[in-house]
N, C-alpha and C. Protein backbone atom coordinates (compact mmCIF):
# COMPACT_ATOMS: atom_id res chain seq x y z
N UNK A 1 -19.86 22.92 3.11
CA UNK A 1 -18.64 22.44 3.74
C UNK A 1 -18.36 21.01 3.28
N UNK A 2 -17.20 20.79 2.75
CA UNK A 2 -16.73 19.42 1.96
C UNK A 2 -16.51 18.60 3.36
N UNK A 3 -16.99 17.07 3.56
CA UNK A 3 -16.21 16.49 4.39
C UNK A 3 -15.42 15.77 3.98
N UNK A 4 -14.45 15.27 4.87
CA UNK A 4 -12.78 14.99 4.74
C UNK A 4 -13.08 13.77 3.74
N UNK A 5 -13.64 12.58 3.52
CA UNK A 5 -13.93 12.11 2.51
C UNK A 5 -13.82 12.63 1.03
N UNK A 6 -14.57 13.10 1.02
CA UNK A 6 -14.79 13.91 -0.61
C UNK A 6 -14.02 14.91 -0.56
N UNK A 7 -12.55 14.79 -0.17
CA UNK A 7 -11.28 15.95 -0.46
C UNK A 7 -10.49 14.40 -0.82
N UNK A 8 -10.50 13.35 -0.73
CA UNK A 8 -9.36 12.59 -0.75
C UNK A 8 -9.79 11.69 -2.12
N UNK A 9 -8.80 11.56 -2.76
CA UNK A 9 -8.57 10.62 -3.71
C UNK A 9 -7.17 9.59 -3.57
N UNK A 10 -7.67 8.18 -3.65
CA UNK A 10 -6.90 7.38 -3.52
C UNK A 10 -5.96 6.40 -5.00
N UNK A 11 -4.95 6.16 -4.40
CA UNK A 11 -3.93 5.51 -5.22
C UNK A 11 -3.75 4.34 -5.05
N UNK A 12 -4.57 3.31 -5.54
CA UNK A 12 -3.87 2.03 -5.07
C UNK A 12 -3.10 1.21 -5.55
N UNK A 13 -2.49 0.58 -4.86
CA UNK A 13 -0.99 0.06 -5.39
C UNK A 13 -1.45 -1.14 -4.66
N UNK A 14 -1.66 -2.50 -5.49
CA UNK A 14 -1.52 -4.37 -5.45
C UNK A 14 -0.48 -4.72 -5.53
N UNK A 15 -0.44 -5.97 -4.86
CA UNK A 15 1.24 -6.78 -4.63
C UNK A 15 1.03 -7.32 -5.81
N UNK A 16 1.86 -8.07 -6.14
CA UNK A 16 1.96 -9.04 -7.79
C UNK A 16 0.54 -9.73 -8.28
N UNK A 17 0.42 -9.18 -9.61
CA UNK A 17 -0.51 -10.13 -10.19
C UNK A 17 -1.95 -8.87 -9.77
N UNK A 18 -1.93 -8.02 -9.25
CA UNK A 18 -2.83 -6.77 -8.94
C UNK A 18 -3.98 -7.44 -7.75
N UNK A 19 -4.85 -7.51 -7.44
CA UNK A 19 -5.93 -7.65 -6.44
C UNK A 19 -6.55 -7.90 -7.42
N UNK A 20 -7.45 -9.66 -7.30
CA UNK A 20 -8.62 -9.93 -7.78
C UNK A 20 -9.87 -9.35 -7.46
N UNK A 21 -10.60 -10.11 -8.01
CA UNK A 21 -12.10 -8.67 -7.51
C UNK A 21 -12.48 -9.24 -6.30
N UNK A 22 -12.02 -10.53 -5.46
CA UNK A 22 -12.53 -10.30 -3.92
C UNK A 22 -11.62 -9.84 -2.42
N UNK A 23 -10.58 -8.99 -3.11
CA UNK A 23 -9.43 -8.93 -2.64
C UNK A 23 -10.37 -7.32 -1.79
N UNK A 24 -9.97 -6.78 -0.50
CA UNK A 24 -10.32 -5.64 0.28
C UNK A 24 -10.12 -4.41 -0.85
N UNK A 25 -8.54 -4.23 -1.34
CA UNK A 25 -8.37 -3.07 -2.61
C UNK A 25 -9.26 -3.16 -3.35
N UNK A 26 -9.75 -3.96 -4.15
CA UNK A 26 -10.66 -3.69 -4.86
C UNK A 26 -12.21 -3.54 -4.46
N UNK A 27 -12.52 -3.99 -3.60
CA UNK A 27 -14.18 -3.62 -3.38
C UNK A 27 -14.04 -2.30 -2.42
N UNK A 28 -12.42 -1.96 -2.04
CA UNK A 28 -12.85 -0.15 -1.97
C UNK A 28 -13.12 0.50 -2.92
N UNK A 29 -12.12 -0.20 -3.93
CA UNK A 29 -11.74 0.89 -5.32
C UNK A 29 -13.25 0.73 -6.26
N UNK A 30 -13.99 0.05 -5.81
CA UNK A 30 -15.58 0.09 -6.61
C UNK A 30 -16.56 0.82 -5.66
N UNK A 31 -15.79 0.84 -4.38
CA UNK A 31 -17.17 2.04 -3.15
C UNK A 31 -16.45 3.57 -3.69
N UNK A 32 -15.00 3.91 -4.11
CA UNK A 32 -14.10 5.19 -4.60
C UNK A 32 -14.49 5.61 -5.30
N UNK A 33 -15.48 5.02 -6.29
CA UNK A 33 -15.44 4.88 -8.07
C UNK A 33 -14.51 5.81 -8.22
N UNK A 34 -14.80 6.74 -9.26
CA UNK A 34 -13.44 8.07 -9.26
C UNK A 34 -12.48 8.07 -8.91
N UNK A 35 -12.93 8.27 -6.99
CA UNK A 35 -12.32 8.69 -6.82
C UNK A 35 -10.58 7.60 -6.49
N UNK A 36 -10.84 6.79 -7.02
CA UNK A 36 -9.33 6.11 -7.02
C UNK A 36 -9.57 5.89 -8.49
N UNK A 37 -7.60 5.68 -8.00
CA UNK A 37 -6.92 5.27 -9.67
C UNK A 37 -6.16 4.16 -8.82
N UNK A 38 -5.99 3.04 -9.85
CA UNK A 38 -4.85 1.71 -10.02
C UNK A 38 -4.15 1.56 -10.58
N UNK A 39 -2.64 1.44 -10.03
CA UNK A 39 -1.53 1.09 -10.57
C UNK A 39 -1.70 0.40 -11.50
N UNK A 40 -0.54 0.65 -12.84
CA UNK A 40 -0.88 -0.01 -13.87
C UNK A 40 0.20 0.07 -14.52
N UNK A 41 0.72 -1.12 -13.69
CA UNK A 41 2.14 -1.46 -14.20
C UNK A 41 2.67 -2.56 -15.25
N UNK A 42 3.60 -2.75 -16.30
CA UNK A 42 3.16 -3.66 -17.18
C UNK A 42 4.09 -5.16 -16.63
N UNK A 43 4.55 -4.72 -15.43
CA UNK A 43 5.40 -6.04 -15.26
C UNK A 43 4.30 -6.40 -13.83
N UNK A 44 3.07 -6.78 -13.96
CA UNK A 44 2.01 -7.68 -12.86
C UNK A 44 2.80 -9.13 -12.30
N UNK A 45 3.34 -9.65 -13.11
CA UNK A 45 3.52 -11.05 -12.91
C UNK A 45 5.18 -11.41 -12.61
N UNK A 46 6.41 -10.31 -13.17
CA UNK A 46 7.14 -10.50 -13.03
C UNK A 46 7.35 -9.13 -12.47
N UNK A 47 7.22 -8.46 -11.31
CA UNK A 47 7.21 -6.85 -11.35
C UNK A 47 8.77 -6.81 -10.92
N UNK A 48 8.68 -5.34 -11.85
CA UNK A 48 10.12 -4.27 -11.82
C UNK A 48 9.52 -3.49 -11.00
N UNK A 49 10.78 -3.18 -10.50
CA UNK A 49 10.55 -1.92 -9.06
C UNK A 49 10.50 -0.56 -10.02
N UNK A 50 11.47 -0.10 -10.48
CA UNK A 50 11.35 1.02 -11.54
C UNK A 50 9.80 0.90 -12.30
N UNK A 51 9.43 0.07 -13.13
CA UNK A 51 8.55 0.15 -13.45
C UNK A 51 7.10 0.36 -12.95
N UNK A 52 7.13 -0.31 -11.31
CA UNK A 52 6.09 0.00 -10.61
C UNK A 52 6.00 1.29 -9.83
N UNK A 53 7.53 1.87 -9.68
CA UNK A 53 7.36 3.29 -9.26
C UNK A 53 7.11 4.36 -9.96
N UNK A 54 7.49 4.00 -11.54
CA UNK A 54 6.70 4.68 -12.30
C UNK A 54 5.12 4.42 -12.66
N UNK A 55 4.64 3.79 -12.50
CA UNK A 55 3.11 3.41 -12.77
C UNK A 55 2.59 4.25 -10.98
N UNK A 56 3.35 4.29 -9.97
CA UNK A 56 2.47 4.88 -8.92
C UNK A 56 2.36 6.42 -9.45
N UNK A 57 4.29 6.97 -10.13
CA UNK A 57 3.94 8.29 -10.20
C UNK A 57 2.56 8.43 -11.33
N UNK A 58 2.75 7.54 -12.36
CA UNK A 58 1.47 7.64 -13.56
C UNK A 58 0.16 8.12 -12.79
N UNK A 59 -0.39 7.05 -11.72
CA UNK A 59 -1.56 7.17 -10.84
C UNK A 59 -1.70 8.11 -9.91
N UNK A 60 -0.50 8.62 -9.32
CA UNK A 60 -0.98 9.77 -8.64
C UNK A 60 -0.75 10.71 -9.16
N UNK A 61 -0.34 11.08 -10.83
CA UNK A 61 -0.91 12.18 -11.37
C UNK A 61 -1.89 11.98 -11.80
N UNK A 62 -2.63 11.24 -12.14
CA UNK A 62 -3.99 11.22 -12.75
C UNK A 62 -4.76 11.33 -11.15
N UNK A 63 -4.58 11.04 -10.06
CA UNK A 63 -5.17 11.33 -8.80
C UNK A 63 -5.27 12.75 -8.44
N UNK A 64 -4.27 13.29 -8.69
CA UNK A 64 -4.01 14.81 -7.48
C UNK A 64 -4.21 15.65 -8.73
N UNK A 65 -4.74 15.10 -10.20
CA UNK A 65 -5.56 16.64 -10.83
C UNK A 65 -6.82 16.72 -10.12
N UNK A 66 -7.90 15.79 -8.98
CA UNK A 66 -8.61 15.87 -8.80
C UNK A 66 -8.94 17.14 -7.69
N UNK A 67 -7.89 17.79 -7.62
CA UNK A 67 -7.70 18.92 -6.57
C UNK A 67 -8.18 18.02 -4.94
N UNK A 68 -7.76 17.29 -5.08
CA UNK A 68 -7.66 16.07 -3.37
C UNK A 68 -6.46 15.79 -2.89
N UNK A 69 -6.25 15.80 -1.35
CA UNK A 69 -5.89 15.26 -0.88
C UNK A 69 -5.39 13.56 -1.22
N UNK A 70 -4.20 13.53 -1.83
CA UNK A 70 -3.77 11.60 -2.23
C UNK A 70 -3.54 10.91 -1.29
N UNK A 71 -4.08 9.94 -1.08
CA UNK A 71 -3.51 8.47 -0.03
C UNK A 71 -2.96 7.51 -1.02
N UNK A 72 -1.90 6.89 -0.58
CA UNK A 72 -1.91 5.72 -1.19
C UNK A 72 -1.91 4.60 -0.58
N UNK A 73 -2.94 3.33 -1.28
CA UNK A 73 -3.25 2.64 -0.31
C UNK A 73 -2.52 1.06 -0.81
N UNK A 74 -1.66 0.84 -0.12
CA UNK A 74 -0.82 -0.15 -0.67
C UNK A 74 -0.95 -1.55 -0.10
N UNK A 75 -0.55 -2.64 -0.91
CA UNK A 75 -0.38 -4.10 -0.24
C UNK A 75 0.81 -5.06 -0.93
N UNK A 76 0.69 -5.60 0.02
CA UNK A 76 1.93 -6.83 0.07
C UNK A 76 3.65 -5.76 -0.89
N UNK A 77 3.72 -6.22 -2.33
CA UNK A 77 4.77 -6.14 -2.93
C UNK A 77 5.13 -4.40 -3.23
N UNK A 78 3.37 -4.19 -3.15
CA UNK A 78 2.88 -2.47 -3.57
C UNK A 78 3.41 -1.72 -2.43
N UNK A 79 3.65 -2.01 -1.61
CA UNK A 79 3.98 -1.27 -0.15
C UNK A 79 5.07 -1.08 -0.19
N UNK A 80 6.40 -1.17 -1.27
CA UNK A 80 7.79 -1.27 -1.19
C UNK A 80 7.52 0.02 -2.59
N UNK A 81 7.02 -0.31 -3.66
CA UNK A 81 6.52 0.43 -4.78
C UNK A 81 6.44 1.71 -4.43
N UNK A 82 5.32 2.15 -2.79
CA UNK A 82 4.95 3.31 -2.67
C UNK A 82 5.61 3.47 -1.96
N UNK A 83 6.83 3.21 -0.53
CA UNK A 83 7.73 3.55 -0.12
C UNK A 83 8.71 4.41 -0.76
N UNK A 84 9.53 3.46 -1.86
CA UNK A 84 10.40 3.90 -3.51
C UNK A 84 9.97 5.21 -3.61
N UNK A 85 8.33 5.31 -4.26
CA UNK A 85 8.36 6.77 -5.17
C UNK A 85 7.95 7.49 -4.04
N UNK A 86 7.78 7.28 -2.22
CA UNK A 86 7.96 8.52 -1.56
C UNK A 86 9.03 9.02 -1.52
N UNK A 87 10.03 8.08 -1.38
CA UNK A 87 11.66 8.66 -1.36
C UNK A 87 11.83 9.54 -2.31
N UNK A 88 11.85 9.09 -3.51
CA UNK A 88 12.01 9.53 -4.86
C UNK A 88 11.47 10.80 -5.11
N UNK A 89 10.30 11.07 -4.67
CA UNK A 89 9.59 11.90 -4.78
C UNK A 89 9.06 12.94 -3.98
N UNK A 90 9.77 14.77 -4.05
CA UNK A 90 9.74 15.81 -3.35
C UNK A 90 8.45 15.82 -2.63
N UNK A 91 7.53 15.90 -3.36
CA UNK A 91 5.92 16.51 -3.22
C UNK A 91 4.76 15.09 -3.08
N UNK A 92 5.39 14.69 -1.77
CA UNK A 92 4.87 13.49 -1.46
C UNK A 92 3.36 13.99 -0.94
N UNK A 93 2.32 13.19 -1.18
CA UNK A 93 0.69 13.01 -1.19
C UNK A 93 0.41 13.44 0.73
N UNK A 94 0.52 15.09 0.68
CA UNK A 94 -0.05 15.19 2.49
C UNK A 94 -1.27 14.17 3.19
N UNK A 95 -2.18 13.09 2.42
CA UNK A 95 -3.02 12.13 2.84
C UNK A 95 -2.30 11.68 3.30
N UNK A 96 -1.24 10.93 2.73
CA UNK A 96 -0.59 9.60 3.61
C UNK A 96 -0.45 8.40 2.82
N UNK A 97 0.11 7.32 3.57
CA UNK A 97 0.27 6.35 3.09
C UNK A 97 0.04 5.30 4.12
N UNK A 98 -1.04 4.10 3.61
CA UNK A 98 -1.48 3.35 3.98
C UNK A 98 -0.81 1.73 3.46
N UNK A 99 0.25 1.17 4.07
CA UNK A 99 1.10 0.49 4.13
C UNK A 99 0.51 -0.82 4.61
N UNK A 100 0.26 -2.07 3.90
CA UNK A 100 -0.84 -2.90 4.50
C UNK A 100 0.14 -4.48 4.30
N UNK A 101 0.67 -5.48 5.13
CA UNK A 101 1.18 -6.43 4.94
C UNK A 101 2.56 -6.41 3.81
N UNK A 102 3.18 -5.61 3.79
CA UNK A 102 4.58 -5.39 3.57
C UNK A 102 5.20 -6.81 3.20
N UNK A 103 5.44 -7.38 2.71
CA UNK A 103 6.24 -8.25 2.47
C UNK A 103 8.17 -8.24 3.03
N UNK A 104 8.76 -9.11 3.69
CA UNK A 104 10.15 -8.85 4.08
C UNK A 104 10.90 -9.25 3.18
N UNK A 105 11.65 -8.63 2.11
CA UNK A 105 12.46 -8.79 1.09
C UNK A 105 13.72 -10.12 1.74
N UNK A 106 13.71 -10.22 2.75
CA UNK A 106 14.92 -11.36 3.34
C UNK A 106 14.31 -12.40 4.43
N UNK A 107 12.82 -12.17 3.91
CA UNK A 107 12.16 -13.27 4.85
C UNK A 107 11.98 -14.48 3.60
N UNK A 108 12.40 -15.98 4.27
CA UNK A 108 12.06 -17.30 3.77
C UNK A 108 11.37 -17.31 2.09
N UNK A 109 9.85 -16.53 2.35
CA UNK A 109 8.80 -16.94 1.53
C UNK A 109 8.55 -16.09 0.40
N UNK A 110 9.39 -14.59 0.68
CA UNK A 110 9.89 -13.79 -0.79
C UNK A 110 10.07 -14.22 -2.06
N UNK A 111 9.34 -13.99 -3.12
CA UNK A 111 9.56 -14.40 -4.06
C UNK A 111 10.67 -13.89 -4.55
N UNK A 112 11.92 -14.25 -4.73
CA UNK A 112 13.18 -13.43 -4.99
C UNK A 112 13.23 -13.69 -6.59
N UNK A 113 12.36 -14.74 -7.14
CA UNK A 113 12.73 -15.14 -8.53
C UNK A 113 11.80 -13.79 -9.49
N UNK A 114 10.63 -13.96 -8.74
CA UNK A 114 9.54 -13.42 -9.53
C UNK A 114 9.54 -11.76 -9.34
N UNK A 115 10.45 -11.56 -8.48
CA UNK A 115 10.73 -9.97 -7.96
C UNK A 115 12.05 -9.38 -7.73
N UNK A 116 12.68 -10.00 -7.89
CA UNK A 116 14.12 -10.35 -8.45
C UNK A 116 14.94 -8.21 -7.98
N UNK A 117 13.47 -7.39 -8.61
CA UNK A 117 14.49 -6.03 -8.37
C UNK A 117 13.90 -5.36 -7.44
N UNK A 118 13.41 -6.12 -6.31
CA UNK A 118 12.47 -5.58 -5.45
C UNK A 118 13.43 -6.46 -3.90
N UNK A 119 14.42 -6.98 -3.83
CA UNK A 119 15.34 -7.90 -2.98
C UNK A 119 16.05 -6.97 -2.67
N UNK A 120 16.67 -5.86 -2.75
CA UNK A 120 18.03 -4.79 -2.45
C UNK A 120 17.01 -3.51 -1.76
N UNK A 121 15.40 -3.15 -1.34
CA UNK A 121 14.95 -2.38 -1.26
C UNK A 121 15.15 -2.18 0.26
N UNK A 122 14.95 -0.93 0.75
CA UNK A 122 15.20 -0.64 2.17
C UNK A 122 14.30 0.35 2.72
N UNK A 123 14.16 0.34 3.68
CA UNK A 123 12.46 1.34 4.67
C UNK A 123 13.92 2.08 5.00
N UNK A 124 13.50 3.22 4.32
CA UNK A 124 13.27 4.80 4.76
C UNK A 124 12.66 5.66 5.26
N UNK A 125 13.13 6.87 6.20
CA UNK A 125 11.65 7.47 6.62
C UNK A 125 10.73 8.12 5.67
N UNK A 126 9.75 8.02 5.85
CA UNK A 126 8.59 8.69 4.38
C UNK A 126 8.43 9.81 4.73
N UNK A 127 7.96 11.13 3.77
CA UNK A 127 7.60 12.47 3.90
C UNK A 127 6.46 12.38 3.85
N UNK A 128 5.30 11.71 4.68
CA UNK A 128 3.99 11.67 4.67
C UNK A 128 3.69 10.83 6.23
N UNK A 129 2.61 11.48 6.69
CA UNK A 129 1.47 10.43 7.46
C UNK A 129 1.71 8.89 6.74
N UNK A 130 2.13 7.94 7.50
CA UNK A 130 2.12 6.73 7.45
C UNK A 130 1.33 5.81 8.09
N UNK A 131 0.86 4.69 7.91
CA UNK A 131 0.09 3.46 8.88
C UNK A 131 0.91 2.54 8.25
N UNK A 132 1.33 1.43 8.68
CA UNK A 132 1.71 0.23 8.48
C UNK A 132 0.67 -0.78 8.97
N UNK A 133 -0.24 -1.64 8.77
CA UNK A 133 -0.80 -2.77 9.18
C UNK A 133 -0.28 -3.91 8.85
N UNK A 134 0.05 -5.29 9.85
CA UNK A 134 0.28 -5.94 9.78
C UNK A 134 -0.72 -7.24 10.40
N UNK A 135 -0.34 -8.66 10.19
CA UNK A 135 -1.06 -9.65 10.64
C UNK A 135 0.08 -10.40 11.44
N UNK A 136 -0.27 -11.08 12.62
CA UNK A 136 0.63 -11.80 13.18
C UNK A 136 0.86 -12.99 12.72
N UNK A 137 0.01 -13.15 11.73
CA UNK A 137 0.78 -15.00 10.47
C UNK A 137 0.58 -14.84 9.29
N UNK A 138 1.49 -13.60 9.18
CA UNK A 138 1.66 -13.44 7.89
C UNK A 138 2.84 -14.26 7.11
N UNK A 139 2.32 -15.09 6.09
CA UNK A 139 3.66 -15.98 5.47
C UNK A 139 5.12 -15.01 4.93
N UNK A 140 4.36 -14.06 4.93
CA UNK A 140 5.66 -13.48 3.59
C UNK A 140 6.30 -12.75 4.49
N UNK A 141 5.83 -12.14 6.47
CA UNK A 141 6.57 -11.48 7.09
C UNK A 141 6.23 -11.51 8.38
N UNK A 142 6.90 -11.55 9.27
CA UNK A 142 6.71 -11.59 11.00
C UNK A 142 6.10 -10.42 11.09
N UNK A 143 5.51 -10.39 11.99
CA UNK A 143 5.08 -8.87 12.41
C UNK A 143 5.71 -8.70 13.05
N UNK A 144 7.27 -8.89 14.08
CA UNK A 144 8.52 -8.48 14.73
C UNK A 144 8.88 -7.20 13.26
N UNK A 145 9.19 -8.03 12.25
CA UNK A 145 10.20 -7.34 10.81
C UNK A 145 9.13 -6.24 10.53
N UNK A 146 7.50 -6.26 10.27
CA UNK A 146 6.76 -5.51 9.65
C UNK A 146 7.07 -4.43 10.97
N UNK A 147 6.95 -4.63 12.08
CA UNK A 147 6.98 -3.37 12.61
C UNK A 147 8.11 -2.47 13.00
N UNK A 148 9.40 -3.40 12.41
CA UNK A 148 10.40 -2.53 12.74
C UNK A 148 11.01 -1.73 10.73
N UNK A 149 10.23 -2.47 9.86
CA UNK A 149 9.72 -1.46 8.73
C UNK A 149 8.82 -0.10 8.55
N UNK A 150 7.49 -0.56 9.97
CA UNK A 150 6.93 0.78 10.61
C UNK A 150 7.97 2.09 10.82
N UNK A 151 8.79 1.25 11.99
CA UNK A 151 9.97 2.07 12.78
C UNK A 151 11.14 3.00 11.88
N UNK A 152 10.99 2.16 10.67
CA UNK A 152 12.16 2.34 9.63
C UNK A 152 11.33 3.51 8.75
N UNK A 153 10.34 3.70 8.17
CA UNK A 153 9.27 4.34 7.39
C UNK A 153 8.75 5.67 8.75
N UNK A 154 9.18 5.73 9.89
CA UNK A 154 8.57 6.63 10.70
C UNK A 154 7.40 6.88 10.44
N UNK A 155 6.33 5.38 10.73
CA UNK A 155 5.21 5.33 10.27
C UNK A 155 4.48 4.78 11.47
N UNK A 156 3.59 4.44 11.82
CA UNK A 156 2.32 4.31 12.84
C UNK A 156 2.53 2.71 12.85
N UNK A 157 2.53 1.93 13.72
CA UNK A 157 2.52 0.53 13.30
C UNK A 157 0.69 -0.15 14.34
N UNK A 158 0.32 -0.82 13.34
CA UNK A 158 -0.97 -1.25 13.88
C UNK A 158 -0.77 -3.03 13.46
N UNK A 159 -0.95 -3.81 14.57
CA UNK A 159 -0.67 -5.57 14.51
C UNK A 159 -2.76 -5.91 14.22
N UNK A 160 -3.15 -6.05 13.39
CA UNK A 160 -4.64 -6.66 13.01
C UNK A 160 -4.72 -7.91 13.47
N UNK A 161 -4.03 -8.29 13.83
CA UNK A 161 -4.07 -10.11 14.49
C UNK A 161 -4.30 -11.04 13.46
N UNK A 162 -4.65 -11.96 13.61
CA UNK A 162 -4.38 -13.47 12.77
C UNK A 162 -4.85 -13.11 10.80
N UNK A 163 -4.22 -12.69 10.72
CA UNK A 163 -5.07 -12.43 8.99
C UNK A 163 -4.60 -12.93 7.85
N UNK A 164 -3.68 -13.80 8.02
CA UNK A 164 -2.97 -14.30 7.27
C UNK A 164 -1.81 -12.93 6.30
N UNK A 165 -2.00 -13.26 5.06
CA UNK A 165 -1.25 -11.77 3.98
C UNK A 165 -2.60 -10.87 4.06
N UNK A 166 -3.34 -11.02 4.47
CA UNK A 166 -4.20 -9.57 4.15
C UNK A 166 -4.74 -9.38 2.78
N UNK A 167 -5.15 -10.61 2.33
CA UNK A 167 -5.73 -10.73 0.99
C UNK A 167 -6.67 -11.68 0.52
N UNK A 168 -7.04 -11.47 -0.34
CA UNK A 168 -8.64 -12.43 -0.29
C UNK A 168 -8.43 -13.79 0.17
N UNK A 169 -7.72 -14.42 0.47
CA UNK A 169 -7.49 -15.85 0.91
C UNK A 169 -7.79 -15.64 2.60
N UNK A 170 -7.79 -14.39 2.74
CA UNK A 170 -7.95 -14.18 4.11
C UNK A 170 -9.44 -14.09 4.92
N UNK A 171 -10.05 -14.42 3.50
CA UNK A 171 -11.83 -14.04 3.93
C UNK A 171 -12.18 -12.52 4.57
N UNK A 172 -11.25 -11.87 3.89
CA UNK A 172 -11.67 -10.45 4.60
C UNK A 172 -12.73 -9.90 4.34
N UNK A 173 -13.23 -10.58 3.24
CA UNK A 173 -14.17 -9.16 2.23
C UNK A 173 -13.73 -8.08 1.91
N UNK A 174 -14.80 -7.16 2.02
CA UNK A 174 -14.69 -5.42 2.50
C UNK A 174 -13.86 -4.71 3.20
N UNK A 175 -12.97 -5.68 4.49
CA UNK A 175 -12.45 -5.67 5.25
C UNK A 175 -12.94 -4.14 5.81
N UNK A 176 -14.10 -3.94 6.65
CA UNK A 176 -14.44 -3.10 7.50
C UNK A 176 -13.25 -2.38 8.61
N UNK A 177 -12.77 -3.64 9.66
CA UNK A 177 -11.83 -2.76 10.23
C UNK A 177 -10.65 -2.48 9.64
N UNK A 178 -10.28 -2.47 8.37
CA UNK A 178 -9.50 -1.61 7.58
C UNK A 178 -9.47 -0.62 7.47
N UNK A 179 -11.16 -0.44 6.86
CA UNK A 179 -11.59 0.98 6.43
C UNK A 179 -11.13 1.86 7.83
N UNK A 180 -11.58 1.35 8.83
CA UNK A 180 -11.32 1.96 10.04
C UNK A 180 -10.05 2.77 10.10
N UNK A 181 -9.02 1.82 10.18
CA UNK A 181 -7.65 2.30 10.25
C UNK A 181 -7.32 2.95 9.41
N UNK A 182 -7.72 2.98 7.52
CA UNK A 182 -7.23 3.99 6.88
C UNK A 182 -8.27 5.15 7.52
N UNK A 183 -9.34 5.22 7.80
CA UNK A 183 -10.12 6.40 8.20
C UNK A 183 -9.37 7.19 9.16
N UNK A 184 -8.89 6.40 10.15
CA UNK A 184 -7.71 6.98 11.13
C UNK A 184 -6.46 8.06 10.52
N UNK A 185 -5.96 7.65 9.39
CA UNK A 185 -4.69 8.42 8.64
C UNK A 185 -5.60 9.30 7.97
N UNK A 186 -6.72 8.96 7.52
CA UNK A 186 -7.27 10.00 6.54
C UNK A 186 -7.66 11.63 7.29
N UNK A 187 -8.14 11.65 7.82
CA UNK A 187 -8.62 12.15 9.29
C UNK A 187 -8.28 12.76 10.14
N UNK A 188 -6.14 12.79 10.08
CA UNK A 188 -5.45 13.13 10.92
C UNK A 188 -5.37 14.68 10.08
């Protein structure tokens, strides 16, 4: 009997510039080995929305030949990326989508220069199990806006408290009660 673990293969999708190696995405994506794939988009530094929704579809076909269950596990800029190609896309990943510090395209601290085609994007409801996690001081978004992007995505909204963006500056590590909460969507 397979447990629910070893049916799932993950997709992860980094906000700009991808997740350094002490960033939470990545020291999952080295506990995954395999079983995740990373976006691999060629605009990191100046990202295109088209281009990053094509690099998710790239990754979750190289994911779902694994005959698994896909999650995709997204952050900051990546969370708009995997929103996009759920819309876009009929045969959305029954795992879910794990939606982690969202960035607010019309909040203050948006990079509008450096993301320029990622400013006109809008939360739709998704055809998948959703989580949204948010931090209550997050620079790039209130958690008022992140959770009414939950509301907008007909997605699960979970507030993690003080975490800043949810990225290695945050001293998360491993970020354990992460794992938690994606274990929660995985699971359902």
């Amino acid at each position: 009997m397979k447990r629910w673990w070893a049916v799932v293969a993950y997709v992860v999708i980094p906000g700009i510039d991808g997740s350094d190696g002490q960033h939470w995405q990545t020291l999952w994506e080295r506990q995954w080995g395999t079983s995740a794939v990373r976006i691999s988009p060629a605009s990191w530094s100046a990202p295109d929305l088209d281009d990053w929704v094509d690099a998710v579809q790239e990754a979750y076909d190289d994911a779902s030949r694994q005959d698994r269950r896909v999650v995709l596990v997204a952050h900051s800029l990546g969370c708009w990326a995997a929103s996009l190609w759920l819309n876009k896309n009929p045969y959305s990943p029954k795992g879910g989508a794990f939606l982690v510090a969202p960035p607010d395209p019309h909040g203050p601290a948006f990079p509008r220069q450096a993301a320029a085609t990622f400013t006109e994007v809008s939360a739709q409801p998704l055809r998948c199990p959703a989580l949204v996690v948010g931090s209550a001081n997050d620079p790039y978004c209130t958690p008022e806006a992140a959770a009414d992007f939950a509301a907008q995505w007909d997605a699960r909204w979970h507030l993690a408290g003080a975490c800043g963006h949810v990225n290695s500056a945050s001293g998360l590590g491993s970020w354990r009660y992460g794992r938690e909460l994606l274990d929660s969507l995985t699971q359902q």
